[in-house]
Protein backbone atom coordinates (compact mmCIF):
# COMPACT_ATOMS: atom_id res chain seq x y z
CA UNK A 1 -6.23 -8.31 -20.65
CA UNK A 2 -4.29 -5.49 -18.95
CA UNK A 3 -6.88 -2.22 -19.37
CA UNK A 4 -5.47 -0.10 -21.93
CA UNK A 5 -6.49 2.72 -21.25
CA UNK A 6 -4.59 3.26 -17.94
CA UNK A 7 -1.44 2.96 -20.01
CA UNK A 8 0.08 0.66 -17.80
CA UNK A 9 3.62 -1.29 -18.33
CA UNK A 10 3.79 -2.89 -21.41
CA UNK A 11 6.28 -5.00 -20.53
CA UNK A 12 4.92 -5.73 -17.39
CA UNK A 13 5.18 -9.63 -17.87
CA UNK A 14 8.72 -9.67 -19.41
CA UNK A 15 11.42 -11.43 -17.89
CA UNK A 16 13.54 -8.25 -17.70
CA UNK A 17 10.82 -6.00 -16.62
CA UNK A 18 11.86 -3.13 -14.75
CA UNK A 19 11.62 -3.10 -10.64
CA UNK A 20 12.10 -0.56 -8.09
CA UNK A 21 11.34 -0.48 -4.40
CA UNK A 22 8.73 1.59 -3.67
CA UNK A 23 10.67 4.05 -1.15
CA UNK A 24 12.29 5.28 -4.08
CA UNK A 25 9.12 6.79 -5.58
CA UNK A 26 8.73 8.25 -1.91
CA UNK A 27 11.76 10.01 -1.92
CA UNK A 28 11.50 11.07 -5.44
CA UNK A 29 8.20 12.42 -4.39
CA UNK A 30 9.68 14.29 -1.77
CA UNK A 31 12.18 16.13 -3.87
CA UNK A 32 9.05 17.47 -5.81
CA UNK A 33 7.49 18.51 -2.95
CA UNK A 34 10.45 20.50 -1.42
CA UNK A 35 10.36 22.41 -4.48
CA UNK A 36 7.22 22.98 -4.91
CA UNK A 37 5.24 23.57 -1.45
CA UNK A 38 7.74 25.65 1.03
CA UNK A 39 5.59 24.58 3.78
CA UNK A 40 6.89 20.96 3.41
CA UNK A 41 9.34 19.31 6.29
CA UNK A 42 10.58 15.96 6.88
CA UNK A 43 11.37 14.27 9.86
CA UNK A 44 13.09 10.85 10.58
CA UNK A 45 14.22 8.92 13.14
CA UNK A 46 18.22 8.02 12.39
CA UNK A 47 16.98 6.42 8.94
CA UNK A 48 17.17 8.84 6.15
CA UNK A 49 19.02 6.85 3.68
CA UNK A 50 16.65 3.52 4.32
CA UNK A 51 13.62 5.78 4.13
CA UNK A 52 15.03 7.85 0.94
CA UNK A 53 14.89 11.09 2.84
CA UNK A 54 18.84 11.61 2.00
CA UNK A 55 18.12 13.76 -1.43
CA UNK A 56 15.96 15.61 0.59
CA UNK A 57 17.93 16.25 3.28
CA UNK A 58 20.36 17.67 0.79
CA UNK A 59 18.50 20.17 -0.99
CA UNK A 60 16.30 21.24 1.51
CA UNK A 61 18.51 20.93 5.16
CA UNK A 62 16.68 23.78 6.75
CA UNK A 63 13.43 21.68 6.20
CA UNK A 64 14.99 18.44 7.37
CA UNK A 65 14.55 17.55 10.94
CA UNK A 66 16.77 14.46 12.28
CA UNK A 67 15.57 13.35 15.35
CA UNK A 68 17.55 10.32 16.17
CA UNK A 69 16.03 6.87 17.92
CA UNK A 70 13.64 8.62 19.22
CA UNK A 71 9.93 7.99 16.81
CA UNK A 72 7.68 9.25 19.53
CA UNK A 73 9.75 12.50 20.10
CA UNK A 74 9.17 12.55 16.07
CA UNK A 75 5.26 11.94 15.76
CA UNK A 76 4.62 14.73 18.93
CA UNK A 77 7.29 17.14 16.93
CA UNK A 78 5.06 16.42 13.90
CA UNK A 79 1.95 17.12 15.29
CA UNK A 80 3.02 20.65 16.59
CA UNK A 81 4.68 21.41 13.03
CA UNK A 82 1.12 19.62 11.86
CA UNK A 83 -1.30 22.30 13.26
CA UNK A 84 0.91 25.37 12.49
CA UNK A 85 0.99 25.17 9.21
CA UNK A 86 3.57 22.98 8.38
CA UNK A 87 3.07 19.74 6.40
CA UNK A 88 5.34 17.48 8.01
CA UNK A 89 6.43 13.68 6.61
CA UNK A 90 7.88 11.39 9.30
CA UNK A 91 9.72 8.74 8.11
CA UNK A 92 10.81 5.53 9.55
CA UNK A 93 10.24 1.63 9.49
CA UNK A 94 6.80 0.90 9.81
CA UNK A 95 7.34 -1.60 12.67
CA UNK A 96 8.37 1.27 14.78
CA UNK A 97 6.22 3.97 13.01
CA UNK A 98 3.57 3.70 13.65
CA UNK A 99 3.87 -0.14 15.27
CA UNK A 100 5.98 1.11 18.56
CA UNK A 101 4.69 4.67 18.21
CA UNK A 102 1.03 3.77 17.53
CA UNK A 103 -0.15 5.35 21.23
CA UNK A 104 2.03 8.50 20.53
CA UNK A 105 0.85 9.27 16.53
CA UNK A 106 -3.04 8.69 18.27
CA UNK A 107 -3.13 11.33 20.63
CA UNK A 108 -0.72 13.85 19.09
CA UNK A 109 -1.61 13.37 15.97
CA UNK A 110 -4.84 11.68 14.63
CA UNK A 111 -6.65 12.90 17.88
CA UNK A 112 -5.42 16.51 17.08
CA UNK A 113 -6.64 16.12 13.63
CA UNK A 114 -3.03 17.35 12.96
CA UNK A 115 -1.85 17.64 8.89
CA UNK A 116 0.98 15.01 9.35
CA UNK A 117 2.23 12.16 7.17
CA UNK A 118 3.41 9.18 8.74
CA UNK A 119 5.31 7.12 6.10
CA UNK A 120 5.88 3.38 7.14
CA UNK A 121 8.77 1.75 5.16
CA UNK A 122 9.86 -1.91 5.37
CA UNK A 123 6.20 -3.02 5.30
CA UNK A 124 5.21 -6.56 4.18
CA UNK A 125 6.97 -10.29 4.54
CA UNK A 126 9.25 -8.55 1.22
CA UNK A 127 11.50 -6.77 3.83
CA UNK A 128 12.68 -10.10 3.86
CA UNK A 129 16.09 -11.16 5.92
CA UNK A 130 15.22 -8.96 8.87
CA UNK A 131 12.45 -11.42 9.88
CA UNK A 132 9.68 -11.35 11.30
CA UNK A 133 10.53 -8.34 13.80
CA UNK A 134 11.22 -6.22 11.25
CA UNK A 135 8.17 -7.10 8.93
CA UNK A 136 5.20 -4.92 9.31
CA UNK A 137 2.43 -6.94 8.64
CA UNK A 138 0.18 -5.45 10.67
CA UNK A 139 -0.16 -1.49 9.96
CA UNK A 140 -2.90 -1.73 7.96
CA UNK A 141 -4.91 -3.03 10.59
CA UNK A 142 -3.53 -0.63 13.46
CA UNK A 143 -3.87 2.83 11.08
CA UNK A 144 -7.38 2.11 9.79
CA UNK A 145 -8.58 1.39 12.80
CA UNK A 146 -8.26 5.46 13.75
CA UNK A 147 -11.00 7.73 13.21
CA UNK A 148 -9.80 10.18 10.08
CA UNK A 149 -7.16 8.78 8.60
CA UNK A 150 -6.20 7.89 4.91
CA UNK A 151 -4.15 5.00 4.22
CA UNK A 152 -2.74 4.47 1.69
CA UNK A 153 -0.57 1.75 -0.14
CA UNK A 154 0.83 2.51 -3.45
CA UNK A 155 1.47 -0.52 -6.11
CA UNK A 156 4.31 0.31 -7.38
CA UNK A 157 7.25 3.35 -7.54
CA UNK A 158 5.72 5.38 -10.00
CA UNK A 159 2.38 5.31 -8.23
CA UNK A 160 4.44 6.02 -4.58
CA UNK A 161 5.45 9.13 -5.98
CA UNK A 162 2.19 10.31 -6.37
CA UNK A 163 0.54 9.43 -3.44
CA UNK A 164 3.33 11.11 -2.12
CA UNK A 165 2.45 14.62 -3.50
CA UNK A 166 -1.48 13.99 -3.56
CA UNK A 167 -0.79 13.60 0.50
CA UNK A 168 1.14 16.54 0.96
CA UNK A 169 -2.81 18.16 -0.55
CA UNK A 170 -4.69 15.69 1.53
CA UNK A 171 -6.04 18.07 4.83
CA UNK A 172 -5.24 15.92 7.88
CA UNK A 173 -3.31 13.13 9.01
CA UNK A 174 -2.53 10.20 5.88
CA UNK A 175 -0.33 6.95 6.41
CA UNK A 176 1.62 5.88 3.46
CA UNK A 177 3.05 2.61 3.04
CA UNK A 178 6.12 1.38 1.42
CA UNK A 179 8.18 -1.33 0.70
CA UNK A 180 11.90 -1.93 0.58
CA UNK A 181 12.65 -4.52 -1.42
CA UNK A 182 12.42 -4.05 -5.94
CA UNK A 183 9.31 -4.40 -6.61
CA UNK A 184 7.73 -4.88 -10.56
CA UNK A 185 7.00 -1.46 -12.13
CA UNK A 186 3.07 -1.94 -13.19
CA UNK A 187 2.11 1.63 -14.02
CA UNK A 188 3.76 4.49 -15.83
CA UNK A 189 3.56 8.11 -15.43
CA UNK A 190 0.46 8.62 -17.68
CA UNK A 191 -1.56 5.94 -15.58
CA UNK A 192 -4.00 8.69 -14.29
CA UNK A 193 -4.08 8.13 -10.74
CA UNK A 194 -7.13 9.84 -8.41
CA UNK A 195 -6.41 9.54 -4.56
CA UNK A 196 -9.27 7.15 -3.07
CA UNK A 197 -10.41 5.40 -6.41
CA UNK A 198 -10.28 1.83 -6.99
CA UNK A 199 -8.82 0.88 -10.74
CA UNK A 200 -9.60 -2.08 -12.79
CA UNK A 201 -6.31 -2.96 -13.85
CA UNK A 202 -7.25 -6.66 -15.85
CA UNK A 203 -10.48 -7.45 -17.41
CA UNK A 204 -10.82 -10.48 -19.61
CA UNK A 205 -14.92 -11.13 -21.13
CA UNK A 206 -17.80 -12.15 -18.37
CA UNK A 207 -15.85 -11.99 -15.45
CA UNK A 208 -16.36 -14.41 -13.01
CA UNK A 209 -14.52 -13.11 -10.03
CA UNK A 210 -13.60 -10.55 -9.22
CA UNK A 211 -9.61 -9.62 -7.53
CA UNK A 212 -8.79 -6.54 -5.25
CA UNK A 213 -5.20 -6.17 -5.00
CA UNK A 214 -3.29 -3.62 -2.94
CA UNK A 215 0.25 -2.73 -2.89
CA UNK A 216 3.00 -4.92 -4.65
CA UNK A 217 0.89 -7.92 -4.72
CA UNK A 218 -1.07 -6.63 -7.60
CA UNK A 219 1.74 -7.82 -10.15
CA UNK A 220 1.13 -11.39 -8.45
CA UNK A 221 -2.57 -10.49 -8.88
CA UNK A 222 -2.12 -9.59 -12.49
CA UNK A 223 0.11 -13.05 -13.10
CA UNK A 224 -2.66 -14.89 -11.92
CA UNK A 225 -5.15 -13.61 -14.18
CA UNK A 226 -3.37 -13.99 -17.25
CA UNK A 227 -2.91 -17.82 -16.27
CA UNK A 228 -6.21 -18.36 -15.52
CA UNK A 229 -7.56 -16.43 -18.67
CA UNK A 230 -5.48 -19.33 -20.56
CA UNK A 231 -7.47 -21.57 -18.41
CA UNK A 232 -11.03 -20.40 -19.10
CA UNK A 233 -11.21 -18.49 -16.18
CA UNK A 234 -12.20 -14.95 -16.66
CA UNK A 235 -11.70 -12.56 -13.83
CA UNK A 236 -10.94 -8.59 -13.01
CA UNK A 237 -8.53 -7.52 -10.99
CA UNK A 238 -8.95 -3.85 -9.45
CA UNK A 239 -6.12 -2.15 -7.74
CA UNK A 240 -6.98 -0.54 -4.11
CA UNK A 241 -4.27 1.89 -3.41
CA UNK A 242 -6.68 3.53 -0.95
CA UNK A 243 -7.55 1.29 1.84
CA UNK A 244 -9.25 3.52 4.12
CA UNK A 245 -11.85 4.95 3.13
CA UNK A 246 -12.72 2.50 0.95
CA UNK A 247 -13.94 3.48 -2.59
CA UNK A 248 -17.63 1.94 -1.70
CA UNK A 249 -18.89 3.13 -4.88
CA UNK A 250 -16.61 1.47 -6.86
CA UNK A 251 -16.27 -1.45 -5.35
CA UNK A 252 -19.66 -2.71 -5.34
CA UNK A 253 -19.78 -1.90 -8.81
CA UNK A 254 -16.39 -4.09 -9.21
CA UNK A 255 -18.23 -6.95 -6.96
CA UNK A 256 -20.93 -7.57 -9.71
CA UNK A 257 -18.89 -10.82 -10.33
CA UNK A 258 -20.41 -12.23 -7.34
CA UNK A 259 -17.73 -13.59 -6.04
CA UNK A 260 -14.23 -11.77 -4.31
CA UNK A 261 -10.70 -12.48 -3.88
CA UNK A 262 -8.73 -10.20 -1.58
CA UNK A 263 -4.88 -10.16 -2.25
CA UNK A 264 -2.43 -8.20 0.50
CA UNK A 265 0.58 -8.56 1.77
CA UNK A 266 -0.60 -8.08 5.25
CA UNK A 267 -2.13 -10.29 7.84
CA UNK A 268 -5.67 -11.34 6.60
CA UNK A 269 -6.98 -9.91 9.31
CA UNK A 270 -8.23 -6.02 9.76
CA UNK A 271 -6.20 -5.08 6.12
CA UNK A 272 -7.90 -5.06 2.68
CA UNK A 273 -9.82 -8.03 3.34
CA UNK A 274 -10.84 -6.98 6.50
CA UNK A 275 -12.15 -3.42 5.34
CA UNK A 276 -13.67 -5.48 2.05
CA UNK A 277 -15.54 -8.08 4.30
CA UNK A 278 -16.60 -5.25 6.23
CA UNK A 279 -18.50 -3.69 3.57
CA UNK A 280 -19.90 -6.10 1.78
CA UNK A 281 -21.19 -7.58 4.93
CA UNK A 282 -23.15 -4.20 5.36
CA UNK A 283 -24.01 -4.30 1.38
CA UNK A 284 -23.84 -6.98 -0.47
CA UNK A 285 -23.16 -10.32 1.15
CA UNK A 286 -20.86 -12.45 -1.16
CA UNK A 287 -18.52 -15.59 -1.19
CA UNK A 288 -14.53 -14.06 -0.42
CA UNK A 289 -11.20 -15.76 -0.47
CA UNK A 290 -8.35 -14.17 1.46
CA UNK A 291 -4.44 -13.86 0.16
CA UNK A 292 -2.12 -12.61 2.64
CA UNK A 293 -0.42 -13.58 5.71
CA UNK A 294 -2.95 -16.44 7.67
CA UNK A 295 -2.75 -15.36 11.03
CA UNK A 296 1.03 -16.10 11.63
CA UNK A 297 4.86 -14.40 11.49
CA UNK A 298 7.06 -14.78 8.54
CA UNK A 299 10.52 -15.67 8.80
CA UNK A 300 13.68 -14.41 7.76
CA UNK A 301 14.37 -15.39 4.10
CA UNK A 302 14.57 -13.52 0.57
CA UNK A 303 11.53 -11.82 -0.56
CA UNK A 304 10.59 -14.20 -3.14
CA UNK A 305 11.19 -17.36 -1.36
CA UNK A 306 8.68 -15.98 2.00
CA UNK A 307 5.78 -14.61 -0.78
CA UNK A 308 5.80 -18.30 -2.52
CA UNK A 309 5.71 -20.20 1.31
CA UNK A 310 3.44 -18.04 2.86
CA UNK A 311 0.81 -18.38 -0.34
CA UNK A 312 0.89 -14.87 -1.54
CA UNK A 313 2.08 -15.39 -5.15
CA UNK A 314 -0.11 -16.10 -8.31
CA UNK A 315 -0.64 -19.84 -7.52
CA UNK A 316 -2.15 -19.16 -4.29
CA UNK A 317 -4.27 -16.39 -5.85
CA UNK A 318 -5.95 -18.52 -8.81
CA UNK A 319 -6.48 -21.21 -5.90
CA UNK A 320 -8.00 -18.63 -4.36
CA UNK A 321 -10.09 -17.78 -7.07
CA UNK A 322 -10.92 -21.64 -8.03
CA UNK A 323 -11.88 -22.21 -4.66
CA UNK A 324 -14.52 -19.00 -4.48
CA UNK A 325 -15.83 -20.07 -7.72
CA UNK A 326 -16.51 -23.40 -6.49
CA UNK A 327 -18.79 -21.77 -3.47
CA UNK A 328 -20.40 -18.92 -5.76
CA UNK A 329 -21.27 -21.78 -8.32
């Protein structure tokens, strides 16, 4: 059953059930921020209304910084604003921040050490009818992979807007990660959220296996374990906003199932699973399924549609999670 003592969305599984794109709780979260913490500025690169900086812009246009098609111009602008005192939020598809800037946001920024936050929007196979270019399914991979970096990748809107103001307190460079298509709202503003902690979200009696979830996928995550609960299949379902660094502590306790099932919408490879694999390998060796993109491109389709083909949504998880079973048993 959903934990009740996160407060979480009641009507989480209704038909009508509220959804919001994660950007929104971004630029919500921003708002707060400009009111709150002077030493706040936002940057983007010719896409403040897609990344939600517009309200922003608004309020604050002294602390707004447009700097056109131009996202490596941004990160080095960043990094200088970074280690001056500033706390600057540079905003732009994640394909092209930090996918074509990756080389730029290294050395001026994560190499620096500088206090910047590089939000990537459009993330995931849910950006949907811009294909495959347009898709980051890959950031995960490329951010975590530099030495001193948070990333992070909220579940929902309500839990984007905090990650959003915990960065802003977070010394040193973060990347968020957001989506733009509605996504199912799964927590509400009393769900206490603690930057770097893994959550169990479901737990039904005896689990058997045990689910990490990050980012939108969790609802799909959560679907899947009320099915299978109806099915005699008891499992717990965590939610890892915070892929890197991984909430060790927790997660070995979480892994006591003996058995995992990692659920991303990301390439299987070097994202959640990968950092999961990774430390378990070094821990606590254990039979893992993987849910997420398997090793190809999505196409250009609506959000729904490309999460059902590609075997991301709660079928493919409790297949997932039948076919670990099978191996742990």
């Amino acid at each position: 059953m959903l934990n009740p003592y996160l407060h979480l969305n009641s009507k989480l599984f209704d038909k009508e059930a509220e959804a919001k794109p994660t950007r929104d709780g971004y630029g919500e979260g921003l708002v707060f921020l400009g009111t709150t913490n002077p030493n706040v500025v936002v940057l983007t690169a010719d896409l403040s209304d897609s990344t939600r900086c517009e309200e922003f812009a608004k309020r604050f246009p002294e602390r707004f910084f447009e700097c056109g098609v131009a996202e490596q111009n941004m990160a080095a602008i960043a990094a200088g604003m970074g280690v001056t005192g500033k706390i600057p939020f540079v905003s732009s598809y994640a394909t092209f921040s930090p996918g074509k800037n990756w080389e730029t946001i290294r050395t001026t920024i994560v190499y620096n050490e500088a206090n910047v936050k590089i939000a990537g929007h459009h993330s995931g196979i849910v950006t949907g009818p811009d294909g495959a270019t347009h898709q980051a399914t890959e950031d995960i991979a490329i951010t975590r992979a530099w030495p001193g970096i948070r990333v992070i990748v909220p579940c929902d809107a309500i839990e984007a807007k905090k990650a959003t103001i915990l960065a802003a307190e977070t010394k040193g460079p973060v990347y968020l990660r957001f989506t733009r298509d509605k996504t199912p709202i799964i927590t509400t503003d009393k769900t206490p959220y603690t930057p770097g902690k893994a959550q169990t979200f479901w737990v039904s009696d005896n689990p058997e296996v045990t689910i990490f979830a990050t980012g939108h996928l969790l609802y799909y995550a959560l679907l899947a374990a009320k099915n299978l609960e109806k099915n005699g299949i008891n499992v717990l379902v965590a939610n890892v906003s915070c892929i890197k660094p991984l909430d060790g502590e927790s997660v070995l306790e979480l892994a006591k199932t003996g058995a995992v099932v990692s659920v991303e919408d990301h390439q299987v490879t070097g994202g959640l699973g990968g950092a999961l694999s990774e430390f378990f390998a070094r821990n606590k060796p254990l039979p893992m399924e993987f849910v997420g993109l398997q090793d190809t491109f999505a196409e250009s389709g609506k959000a729904l549609e490309l999460i059902k083909k590609y075997g991301m949504d709660e079928v493919a998880i409790e297949k997932a999670v039948k076919k670990v079973l099978t191996r742990k048993k």
